[in-house]
Protein backbone atom coordinates (compact mmCIF):
# COMPACT_ATOMS: atom_id res chain seq x y z
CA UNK A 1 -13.36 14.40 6.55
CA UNK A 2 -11.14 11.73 6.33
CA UNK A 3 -12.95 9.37 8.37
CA UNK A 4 -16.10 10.59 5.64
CA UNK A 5 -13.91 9.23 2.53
CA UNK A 6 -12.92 6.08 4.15
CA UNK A 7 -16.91 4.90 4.33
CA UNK A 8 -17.50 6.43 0.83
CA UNK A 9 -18.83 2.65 -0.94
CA UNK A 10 -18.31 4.47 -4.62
CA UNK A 11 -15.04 4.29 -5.54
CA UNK A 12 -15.56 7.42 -7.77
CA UNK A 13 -16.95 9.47 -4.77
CA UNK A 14 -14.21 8.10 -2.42
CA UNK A 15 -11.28 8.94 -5.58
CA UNK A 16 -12.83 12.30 -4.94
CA UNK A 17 -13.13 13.11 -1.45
CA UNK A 18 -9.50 12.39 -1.00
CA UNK A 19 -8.48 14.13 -3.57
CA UNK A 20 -10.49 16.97 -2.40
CA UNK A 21 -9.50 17.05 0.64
CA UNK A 22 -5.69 16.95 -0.03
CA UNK A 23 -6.26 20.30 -2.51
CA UNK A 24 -8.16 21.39 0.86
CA UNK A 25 -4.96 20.66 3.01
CA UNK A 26 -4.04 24.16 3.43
CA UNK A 27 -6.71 25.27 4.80
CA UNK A 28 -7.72 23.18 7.50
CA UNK A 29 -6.82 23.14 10.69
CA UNK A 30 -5.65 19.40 12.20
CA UNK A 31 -6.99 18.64 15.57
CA UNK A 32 -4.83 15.52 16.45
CA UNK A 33 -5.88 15.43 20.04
CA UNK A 34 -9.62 14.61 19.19
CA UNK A 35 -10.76 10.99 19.52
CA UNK A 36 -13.42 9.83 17.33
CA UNK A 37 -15.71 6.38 17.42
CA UNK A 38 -15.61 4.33 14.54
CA UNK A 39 -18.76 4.72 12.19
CA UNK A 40 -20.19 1.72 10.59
CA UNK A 41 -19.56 0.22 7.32
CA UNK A 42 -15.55 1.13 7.85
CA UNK A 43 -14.37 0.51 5.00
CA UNK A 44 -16.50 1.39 2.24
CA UNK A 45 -16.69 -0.54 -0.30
CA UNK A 46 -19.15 -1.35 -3.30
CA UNK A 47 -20.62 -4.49 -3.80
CA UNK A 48 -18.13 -6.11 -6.06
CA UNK A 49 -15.53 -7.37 -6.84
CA UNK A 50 -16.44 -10.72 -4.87
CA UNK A 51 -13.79 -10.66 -1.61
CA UNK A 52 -12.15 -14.17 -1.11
CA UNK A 53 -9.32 -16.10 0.66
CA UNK A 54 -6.03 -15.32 -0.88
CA UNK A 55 -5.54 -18.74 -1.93
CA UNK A 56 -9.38 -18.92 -3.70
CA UNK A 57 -8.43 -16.31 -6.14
CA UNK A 58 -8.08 -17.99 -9.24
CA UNK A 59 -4.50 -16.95 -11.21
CA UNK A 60 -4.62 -16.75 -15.02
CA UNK A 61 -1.94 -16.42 -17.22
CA UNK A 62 -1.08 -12.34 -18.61
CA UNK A 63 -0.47 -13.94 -22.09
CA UNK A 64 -4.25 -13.76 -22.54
CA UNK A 65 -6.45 -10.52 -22.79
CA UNK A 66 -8.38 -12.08 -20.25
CA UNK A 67 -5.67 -12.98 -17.55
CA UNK A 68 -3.76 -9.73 -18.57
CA UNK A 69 -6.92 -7.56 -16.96
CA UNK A 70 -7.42 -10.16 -14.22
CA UNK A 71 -3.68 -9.60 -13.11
CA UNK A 72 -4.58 -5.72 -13.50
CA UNK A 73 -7.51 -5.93 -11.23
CA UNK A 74 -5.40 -7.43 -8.64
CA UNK A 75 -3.26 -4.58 -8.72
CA UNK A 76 -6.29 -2.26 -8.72
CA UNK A 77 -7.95 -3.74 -5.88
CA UNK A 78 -4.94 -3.60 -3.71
CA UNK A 79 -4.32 0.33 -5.24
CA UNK A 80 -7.96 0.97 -3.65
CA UNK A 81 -7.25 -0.94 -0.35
CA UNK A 82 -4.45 1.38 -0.16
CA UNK A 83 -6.60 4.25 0.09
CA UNK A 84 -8.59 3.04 2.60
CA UNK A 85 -5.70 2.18 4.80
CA UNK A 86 -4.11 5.61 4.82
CA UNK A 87 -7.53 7.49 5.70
CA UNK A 88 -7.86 4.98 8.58
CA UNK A 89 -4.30 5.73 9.86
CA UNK A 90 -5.72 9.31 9.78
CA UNK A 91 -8.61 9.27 11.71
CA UNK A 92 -8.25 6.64 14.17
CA UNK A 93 -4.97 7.16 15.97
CA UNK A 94 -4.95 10.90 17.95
CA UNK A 95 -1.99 12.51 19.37
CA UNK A 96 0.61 12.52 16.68
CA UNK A 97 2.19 15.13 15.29
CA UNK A 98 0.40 17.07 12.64
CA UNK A 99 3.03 15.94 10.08
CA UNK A 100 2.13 12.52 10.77
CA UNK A 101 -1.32 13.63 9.35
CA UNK A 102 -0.29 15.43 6.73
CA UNK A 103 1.76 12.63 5.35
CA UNK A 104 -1.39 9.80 5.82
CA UNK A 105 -3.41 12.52 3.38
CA UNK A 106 -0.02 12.77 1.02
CA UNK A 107 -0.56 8.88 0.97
CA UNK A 108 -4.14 8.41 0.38
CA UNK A 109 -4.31 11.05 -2.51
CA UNK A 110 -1.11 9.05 -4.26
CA UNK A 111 -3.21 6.48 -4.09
CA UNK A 112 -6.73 7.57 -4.85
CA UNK A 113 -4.23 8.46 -8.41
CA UNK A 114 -2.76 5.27 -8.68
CA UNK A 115 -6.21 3.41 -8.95
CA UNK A 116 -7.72 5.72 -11.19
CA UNK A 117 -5.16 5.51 -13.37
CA UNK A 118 -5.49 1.24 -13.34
CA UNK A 119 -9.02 1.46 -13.20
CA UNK A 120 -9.24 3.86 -16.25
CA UNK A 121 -6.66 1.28 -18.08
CA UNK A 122 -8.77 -1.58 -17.29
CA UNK A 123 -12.23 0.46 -18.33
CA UNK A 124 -10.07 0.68 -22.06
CA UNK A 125 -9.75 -2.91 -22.19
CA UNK A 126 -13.19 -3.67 -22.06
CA UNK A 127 -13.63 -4.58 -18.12
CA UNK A 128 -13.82 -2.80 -15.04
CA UNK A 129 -12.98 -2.56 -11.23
CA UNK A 130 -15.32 -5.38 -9.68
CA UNK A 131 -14.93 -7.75 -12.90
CA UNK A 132 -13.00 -9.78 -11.24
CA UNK A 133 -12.97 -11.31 -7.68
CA UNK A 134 -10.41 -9.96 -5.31
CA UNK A 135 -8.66 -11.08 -1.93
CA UNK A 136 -8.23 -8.80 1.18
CA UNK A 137 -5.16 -9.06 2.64
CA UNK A 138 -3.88 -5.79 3.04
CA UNK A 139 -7.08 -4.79 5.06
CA UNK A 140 -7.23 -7.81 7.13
CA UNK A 141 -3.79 -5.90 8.45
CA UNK A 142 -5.23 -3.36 8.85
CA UNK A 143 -7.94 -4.48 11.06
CA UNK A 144 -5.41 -6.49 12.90
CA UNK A 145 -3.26 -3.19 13.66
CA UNK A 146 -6.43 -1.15 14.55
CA UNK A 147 -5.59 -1.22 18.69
CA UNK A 148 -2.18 -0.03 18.33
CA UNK A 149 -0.68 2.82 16.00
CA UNK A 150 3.05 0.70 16.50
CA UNK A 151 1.82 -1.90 14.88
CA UNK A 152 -0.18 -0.51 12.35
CA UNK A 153 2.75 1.54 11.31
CA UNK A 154 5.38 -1.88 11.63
CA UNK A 155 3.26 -4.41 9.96
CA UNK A 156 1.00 -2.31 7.23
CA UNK A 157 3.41 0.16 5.69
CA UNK A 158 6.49 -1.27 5.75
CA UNK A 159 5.68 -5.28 5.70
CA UNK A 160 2.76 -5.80 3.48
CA UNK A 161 3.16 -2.91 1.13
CA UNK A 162 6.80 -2.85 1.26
CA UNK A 163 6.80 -6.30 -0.48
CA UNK A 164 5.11 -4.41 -3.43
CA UNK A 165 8.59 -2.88 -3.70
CA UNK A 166 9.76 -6.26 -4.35
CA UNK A 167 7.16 -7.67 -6.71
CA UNK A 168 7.33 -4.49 -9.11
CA UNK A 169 9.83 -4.98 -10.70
CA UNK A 170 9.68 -8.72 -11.64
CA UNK A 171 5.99 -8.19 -12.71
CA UNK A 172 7.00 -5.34 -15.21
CA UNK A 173 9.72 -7.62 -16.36
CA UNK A 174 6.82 -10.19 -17.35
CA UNK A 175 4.45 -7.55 -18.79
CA UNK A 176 7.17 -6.92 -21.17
CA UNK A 177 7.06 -10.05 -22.14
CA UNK A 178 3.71 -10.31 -22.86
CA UNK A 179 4.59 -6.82 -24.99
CA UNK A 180 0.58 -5.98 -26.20
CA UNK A 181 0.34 -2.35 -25.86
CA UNK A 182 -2.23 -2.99 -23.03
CA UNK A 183 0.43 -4.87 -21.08
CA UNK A 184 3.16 -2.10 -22.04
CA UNK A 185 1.25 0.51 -20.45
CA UNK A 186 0.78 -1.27 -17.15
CA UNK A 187 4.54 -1.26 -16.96
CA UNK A 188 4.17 2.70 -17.32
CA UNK A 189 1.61 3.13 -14.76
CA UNK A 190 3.24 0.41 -12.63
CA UNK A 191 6.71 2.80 -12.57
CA UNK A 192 4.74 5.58 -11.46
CA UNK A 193 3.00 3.33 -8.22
CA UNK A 194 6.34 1.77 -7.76
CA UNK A 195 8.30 5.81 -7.34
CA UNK A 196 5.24 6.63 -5.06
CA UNK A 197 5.61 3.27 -2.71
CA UNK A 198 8.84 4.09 -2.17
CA UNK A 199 7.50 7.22 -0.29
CA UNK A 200 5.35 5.92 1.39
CA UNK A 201 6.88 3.03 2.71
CA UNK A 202 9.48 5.81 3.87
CA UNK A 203 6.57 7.35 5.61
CA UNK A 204 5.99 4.39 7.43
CA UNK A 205 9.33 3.66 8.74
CA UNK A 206 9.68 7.11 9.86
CA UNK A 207 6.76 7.17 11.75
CA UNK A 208 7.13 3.74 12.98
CA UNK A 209 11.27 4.74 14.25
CA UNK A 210 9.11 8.33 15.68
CA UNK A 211 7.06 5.49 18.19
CA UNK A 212 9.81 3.05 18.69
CA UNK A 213 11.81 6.07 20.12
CA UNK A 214 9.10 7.94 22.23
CA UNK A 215 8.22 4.57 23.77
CA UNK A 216 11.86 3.26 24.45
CA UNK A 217 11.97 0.70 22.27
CA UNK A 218 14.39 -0.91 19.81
CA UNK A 219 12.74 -1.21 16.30
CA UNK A 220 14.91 -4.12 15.74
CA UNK A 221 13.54 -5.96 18.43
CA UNK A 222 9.91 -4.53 18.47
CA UNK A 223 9.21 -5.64 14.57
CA UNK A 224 10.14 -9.16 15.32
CA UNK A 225 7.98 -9.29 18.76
CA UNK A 226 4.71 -7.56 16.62
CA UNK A 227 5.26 -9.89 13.36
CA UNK A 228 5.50 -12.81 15.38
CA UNK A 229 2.22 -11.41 17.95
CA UNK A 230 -0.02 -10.44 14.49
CA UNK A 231 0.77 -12.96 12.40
CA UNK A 232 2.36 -11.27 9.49
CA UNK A 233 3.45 -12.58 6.63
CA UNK A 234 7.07 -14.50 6.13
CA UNK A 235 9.50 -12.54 4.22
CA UNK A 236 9.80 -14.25 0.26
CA UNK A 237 12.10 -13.38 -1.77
CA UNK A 238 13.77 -11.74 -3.91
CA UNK A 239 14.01 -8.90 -2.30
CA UNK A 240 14.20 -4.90 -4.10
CA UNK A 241 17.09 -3.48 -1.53
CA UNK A 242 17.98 -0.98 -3.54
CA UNK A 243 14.08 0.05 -3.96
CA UNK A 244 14.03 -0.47 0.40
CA UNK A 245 17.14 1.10 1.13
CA UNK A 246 15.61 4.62 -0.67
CA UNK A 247 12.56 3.69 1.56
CA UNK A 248 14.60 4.25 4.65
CA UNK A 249 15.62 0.23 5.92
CA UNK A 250 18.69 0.13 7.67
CA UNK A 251 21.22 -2.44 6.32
CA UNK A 252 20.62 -4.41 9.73
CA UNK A 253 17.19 -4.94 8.84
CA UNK A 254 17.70 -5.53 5.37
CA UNK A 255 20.42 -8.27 6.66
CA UNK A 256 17.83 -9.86 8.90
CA UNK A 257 15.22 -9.95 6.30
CA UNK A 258 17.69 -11.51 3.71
CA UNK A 259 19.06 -13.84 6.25
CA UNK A 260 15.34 -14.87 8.33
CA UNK A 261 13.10 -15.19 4.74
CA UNK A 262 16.12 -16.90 2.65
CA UNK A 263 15.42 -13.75 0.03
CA UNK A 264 18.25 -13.23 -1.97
CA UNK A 265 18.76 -9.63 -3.47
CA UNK A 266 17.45 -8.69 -6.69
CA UNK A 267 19.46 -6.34 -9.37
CA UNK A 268 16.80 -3.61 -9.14
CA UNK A 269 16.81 -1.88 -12.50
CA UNK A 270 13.74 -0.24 -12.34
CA UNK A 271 15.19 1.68 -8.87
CA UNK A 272 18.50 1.99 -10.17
CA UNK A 273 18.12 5.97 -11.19
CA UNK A 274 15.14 6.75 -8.32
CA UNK A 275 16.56 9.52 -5.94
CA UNK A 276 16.92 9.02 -2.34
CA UNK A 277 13.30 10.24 0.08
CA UNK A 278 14.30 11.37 2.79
């Protein structure tokens, strides 16, 4: 069922089928020892927005109605990537525990929210989800990670979207600036994505400690050795720690990131009264 979302092309359909099946939860039976091939068309995705290089996305300024929904497209895009990415941490890796599935599901339906919510914002301003064209970073890590549930769980969860904990806050701060209405409820609908992230970036560290463990390994260690062997991203900063430290980093890691990307800590007000996930 999962696996049946993650091909969905229409982002309404797919919004539904994982919302669906997270009502459906209950019950279903998980059976996390079965090994399934991977369809075609993983993911599914409709024909626009236009996918380019990072670095051919054009950036216009939020001070403009026009750059305002371009920077909320980006936002959307990467909310719907999202979704994808948790229902293919569900179906393709067997043997984990049944929590582990549970909280992939917990994940996807957060975020099958989170872009309806941008997308409906957007749809108000005149434009829509596909206006725009669109990069595809987090996926390429996700394609990346697809041989080995380590590194999917290292390098998607908490590297790529744990740097949306740090870019949060500072992009609120400049919506607030631009102070339209428009822009003021993106900073809403920004703190509710930014309280969910936190989650699940705390989903991925657990899960990623869980493997580290059961294969003898130091996490410490291990991240460096799979960031270096995948190519992931350097650390820039500054960096949310109070935002990570509720996400479950250790204050060793959060020293080595500091220290390795030269990312100086941030004052975090938008964390500062978020309660600790365990």
């Amino acid at each position: 069922m999962a696996m049946q979302a993650l091909i969905e092309k229409d982002p309404d359909a797919k919004v539904r089928l994982t919302q669906s099946l997270q009502t459906q939860l209950s019950t279903l039976l998980i059976a996390p020892d079965t090994i399934l091939e991977e369809p075609r068309g993983v993911p599914g995705c409709p024909d626009s927005p236009e996918l380019r290089s990072h670095l051919d996305v054009p950036k216009r300024s939020p001070f403009t109605a026009e750059g305002l929904a371009a920077l909320l497209h980006s936002v959307t895009h990467i909310e719907f990537n999202a979704i994808n990415l948790a229902l293919d941490a569900i179906w393709r890796f067997d043997g984990m525990p049944q929590a582990y599935y549970r909280d992939w599901l917990k994940v996807a339906s957060e975020e099958a929210l989170h872009f309806s919510l941008l997308r409906t914002h957007l749809q108000g301003m005149g434009h829509d989800y596909g206006d725009f064209p669109a990069h595809t970073g987090l996926w390429d890590m996700t394609e990346k990670t697809s041989g080995d549930i380590l590194a999917r769980m290292a390098l998607v969860p908490r590297t790529l979207e744990a740097r949306g904990l740090d870019a949060t806050p500072p992009m609120q701060a400049k919506l607030r600036r631009v102070g339209t209405p428009q822009a003021l409820r993106a900073v809403d609908i920004l703190d509710i994505i930014l309280r969910d992230e936190i989650g699940h970036v705390a989903i991925g560290n657990h899960w990623y400690r869980y493997l580290c463990q059961k294969r003898g390994m130091d996490p410490l260690t291990t991240y460096a050795k799979l960031a270096g062997q995948y190519g992931a991203p350097s650390m820039k900063g500054p960096l949310n720690l109070e935002a990570r430290r509720y996400a479950g980093f250790s204050e060793e890691e959060l020293m080595l990131l500091t220290t390795q990307g030269q990312a100086g800590p941030t004052a975090d007000p938008e964390c500062a009264n978020l309660p600790k996930i365990r």
